[in-house]
N, C-alpha and C. Protein backbone atom coordinates (compact mmCIF):
# COMPACT_ATOMS: atom_id res chain seq x y z
N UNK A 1 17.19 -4.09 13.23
CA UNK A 1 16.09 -5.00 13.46
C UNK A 1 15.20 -4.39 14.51
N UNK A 2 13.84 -4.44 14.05
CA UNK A 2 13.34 -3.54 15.17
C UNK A 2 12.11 -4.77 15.10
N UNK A 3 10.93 -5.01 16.04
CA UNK A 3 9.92 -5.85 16.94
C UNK A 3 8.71 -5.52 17.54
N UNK A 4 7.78 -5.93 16.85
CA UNK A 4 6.62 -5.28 17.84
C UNK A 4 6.69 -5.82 18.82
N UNK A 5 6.20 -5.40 20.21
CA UNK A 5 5.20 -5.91 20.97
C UNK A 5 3.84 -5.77 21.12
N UNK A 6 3.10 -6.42 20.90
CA UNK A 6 2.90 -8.07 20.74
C UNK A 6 3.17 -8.04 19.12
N UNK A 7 3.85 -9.01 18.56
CA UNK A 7 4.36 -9.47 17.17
C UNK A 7 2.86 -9.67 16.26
N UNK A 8 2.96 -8.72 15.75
CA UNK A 8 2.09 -8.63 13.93
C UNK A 8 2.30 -7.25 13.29
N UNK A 9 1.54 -6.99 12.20
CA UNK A 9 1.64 -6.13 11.45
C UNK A 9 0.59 -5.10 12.29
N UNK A 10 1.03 -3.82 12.67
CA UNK A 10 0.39 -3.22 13.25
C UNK A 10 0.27 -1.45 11.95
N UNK A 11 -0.22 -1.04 12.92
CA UNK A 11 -0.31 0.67 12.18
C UNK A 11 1.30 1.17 12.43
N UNK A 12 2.20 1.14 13.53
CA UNK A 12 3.58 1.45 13.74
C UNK A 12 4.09 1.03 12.67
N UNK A 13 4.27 -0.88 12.59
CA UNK A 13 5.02 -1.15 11.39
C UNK A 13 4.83 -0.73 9.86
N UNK A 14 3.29 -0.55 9.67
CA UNK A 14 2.66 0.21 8.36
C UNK A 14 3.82 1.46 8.09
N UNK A 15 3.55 2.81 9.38
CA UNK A 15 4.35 3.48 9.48
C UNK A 15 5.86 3.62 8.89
N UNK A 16 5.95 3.08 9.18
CA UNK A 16 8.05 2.66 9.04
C UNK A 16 8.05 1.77 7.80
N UNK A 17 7.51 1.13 7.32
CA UNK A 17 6.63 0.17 6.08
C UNK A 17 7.01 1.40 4.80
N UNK A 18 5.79 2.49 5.01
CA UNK A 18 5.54 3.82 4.20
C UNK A 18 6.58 4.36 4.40
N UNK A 19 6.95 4.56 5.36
CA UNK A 19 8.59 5.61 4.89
C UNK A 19 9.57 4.82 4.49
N UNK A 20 10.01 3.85 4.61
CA UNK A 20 10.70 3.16 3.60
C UNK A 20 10.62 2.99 1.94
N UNK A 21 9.21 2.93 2.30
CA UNK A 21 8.92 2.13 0.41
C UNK A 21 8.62 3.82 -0.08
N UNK A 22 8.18 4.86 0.55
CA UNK A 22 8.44 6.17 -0.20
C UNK A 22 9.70 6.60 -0.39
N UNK A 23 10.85 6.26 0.07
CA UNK A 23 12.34 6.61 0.15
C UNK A 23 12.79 5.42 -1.28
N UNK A 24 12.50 4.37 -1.20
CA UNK A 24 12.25 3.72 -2.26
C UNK A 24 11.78 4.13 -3.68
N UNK A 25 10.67 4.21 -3.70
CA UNK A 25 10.24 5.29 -4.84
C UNK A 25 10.91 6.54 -5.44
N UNK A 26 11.26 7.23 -4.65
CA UNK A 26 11.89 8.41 -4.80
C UNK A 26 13.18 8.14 -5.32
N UNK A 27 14.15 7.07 -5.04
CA UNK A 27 14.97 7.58 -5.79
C UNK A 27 15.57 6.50 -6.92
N UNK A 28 14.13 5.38 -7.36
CA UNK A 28 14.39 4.66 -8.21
C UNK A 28 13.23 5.31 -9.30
N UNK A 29 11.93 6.14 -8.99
CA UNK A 29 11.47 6.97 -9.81
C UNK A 29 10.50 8.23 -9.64
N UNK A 30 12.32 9.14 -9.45
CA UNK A 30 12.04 9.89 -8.68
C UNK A 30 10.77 11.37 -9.59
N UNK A 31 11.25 11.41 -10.46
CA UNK A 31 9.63 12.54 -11.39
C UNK A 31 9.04 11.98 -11.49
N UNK A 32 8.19 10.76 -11.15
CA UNK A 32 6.77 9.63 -11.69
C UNK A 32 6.12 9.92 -10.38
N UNK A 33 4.66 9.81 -10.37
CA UNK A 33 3.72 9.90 -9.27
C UNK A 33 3.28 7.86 -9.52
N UNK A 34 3.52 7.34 -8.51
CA UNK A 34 3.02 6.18 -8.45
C UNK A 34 1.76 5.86 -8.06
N UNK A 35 0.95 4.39 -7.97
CA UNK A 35 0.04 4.10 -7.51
C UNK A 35 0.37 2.75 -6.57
N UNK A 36 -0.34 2.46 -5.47
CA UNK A 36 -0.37 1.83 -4.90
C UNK A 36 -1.59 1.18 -4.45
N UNK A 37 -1.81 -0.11 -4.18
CA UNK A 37 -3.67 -0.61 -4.29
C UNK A 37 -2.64 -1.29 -2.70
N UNK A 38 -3.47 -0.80 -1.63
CA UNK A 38 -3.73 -1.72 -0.40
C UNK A 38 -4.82 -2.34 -0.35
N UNK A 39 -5.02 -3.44 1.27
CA UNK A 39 -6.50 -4.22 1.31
C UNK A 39 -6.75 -2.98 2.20
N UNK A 40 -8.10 -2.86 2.15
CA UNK A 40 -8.62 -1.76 3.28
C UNK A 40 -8.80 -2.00 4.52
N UNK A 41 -7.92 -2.89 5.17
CA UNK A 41 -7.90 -2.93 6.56
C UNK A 41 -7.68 -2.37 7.70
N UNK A 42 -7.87 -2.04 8.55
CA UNK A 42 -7.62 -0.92 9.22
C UNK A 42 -5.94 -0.69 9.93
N UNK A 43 -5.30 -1.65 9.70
CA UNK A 43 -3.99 -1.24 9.80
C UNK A 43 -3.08 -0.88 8.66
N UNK A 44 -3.90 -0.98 7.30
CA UNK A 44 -3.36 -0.13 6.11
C UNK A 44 -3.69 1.13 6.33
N UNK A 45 -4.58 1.88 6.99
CA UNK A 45 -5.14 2.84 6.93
C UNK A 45 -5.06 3.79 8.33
N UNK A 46 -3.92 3.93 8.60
CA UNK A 46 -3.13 4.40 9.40
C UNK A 46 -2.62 5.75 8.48
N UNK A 47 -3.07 7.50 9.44
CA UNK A 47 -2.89 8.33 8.91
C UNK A 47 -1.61 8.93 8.16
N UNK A 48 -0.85 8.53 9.33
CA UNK A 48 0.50 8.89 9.07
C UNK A 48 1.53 8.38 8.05
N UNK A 49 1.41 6.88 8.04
CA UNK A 49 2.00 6.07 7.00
C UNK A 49 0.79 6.74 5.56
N UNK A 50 -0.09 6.62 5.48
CA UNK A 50 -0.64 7.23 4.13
C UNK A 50 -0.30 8.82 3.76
N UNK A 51 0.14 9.49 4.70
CA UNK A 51 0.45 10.89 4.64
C UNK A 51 2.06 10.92 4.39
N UNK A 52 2.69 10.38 4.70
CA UNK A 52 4.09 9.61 3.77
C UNK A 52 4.03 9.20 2.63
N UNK A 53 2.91 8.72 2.75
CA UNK A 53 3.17 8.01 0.73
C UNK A 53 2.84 8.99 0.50
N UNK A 54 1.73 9.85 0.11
CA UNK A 54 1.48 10.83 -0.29
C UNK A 54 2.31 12.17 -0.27
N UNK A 55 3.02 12.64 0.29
CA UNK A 55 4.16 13.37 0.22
C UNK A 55 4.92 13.00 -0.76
N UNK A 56 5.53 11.56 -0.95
CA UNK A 56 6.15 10.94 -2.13
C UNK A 56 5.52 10.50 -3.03
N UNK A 57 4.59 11.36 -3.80
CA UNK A 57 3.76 10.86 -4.66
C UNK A 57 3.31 10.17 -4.91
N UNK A 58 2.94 9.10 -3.41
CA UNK A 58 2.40 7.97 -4.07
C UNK A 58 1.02 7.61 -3.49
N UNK A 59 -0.11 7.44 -4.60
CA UNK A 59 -1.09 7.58 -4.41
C UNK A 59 -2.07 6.35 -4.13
N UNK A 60 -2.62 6.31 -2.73
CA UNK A 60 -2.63 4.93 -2.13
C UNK A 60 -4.08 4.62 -2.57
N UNK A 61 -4.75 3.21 -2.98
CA UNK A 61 -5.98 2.86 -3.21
C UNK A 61 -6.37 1.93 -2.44
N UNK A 62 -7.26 1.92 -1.30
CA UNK A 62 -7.30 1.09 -0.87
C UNK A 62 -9.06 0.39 -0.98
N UNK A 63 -8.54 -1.07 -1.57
CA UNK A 63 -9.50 -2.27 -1.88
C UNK A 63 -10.24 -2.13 -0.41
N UNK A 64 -12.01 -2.41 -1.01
CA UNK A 64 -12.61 -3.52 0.77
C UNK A 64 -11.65 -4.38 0.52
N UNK A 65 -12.11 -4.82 2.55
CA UNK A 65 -11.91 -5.89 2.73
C UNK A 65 -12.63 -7.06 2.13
N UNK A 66 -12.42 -8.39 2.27
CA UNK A 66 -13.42 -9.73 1.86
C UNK A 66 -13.87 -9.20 0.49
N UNK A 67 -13.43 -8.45 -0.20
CA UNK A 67 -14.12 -8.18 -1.39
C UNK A 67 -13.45 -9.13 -2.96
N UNK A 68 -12.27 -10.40 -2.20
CA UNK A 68 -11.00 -11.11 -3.31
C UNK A 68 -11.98 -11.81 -4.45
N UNK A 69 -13.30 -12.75 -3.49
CA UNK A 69 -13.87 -13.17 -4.84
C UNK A 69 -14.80 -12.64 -6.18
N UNK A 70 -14.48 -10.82 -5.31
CA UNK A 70 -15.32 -10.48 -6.59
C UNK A 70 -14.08 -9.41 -7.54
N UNK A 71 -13.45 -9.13 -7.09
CA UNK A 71 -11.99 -8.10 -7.55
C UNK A 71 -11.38 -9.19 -8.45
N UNK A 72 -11.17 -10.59 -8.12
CA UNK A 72 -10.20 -12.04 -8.61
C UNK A 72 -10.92 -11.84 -10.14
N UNK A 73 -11.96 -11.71 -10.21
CA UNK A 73 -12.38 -12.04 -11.62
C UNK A 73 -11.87 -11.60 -12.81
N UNK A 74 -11.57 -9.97 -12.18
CA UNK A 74 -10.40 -9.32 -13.34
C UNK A 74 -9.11 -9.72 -13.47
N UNK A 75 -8.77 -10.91 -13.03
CA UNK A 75 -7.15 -11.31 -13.70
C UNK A 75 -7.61 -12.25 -14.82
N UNK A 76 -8.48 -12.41 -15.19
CA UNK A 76 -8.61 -12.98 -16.38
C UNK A 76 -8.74 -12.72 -17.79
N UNK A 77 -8.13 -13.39 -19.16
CA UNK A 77 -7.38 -12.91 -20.01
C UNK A 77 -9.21 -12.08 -20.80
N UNK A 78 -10.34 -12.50 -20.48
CA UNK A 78 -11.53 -11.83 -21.42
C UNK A 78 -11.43 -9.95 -20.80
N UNK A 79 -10.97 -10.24 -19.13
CA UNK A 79 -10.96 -8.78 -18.37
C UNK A 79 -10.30 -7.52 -19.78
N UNK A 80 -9.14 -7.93 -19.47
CA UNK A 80 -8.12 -7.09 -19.77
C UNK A 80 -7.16 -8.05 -21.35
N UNK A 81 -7.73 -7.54 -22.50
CA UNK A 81 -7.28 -8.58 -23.67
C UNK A 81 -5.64 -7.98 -23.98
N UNK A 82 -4.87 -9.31 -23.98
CA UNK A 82 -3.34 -8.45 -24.18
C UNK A 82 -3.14 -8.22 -25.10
């Protein structure tokens, strides 16, 4: 169990976040290059945690911010027909 000080999601926890979920990846699929869509906030976008995913093939996209009511529109069934 580890704690920020002061308690939120910071660039550290991002950090340790990315090396986990790349250790993850790797050995549930480990020859596949993945994708990953973050919000573009500036504690997603922390060098080091993105330079981890990327080592583990996984290739990070990161959304603007405030951009939900115009991105939301594509979950709908006319977007993408199943």
């Amino acid at each position: 169990m580890w704690r920020p000080s002061p308690p939120g999601f910071t660039k550290v926890v991002f950090d340790v976040w990315a090396g986990q979920f790349a250790k993850f990846l790797r050995s549930y699929v480990p020859e596949e290059a993945n994708i990953l869509f973050l919000e573009g906030s500036k504690v997603h976008l922390s060098p080091t945690g993105l330079l981890t995913l990327l080592r583990a093939d996984v290739h990070a996209v990161a959304k603007p911010c405030q951009m939900a009511h115009i991105l939301q529109a594509l979950n709908t069934l006319s977007a993408f027909q199943r």
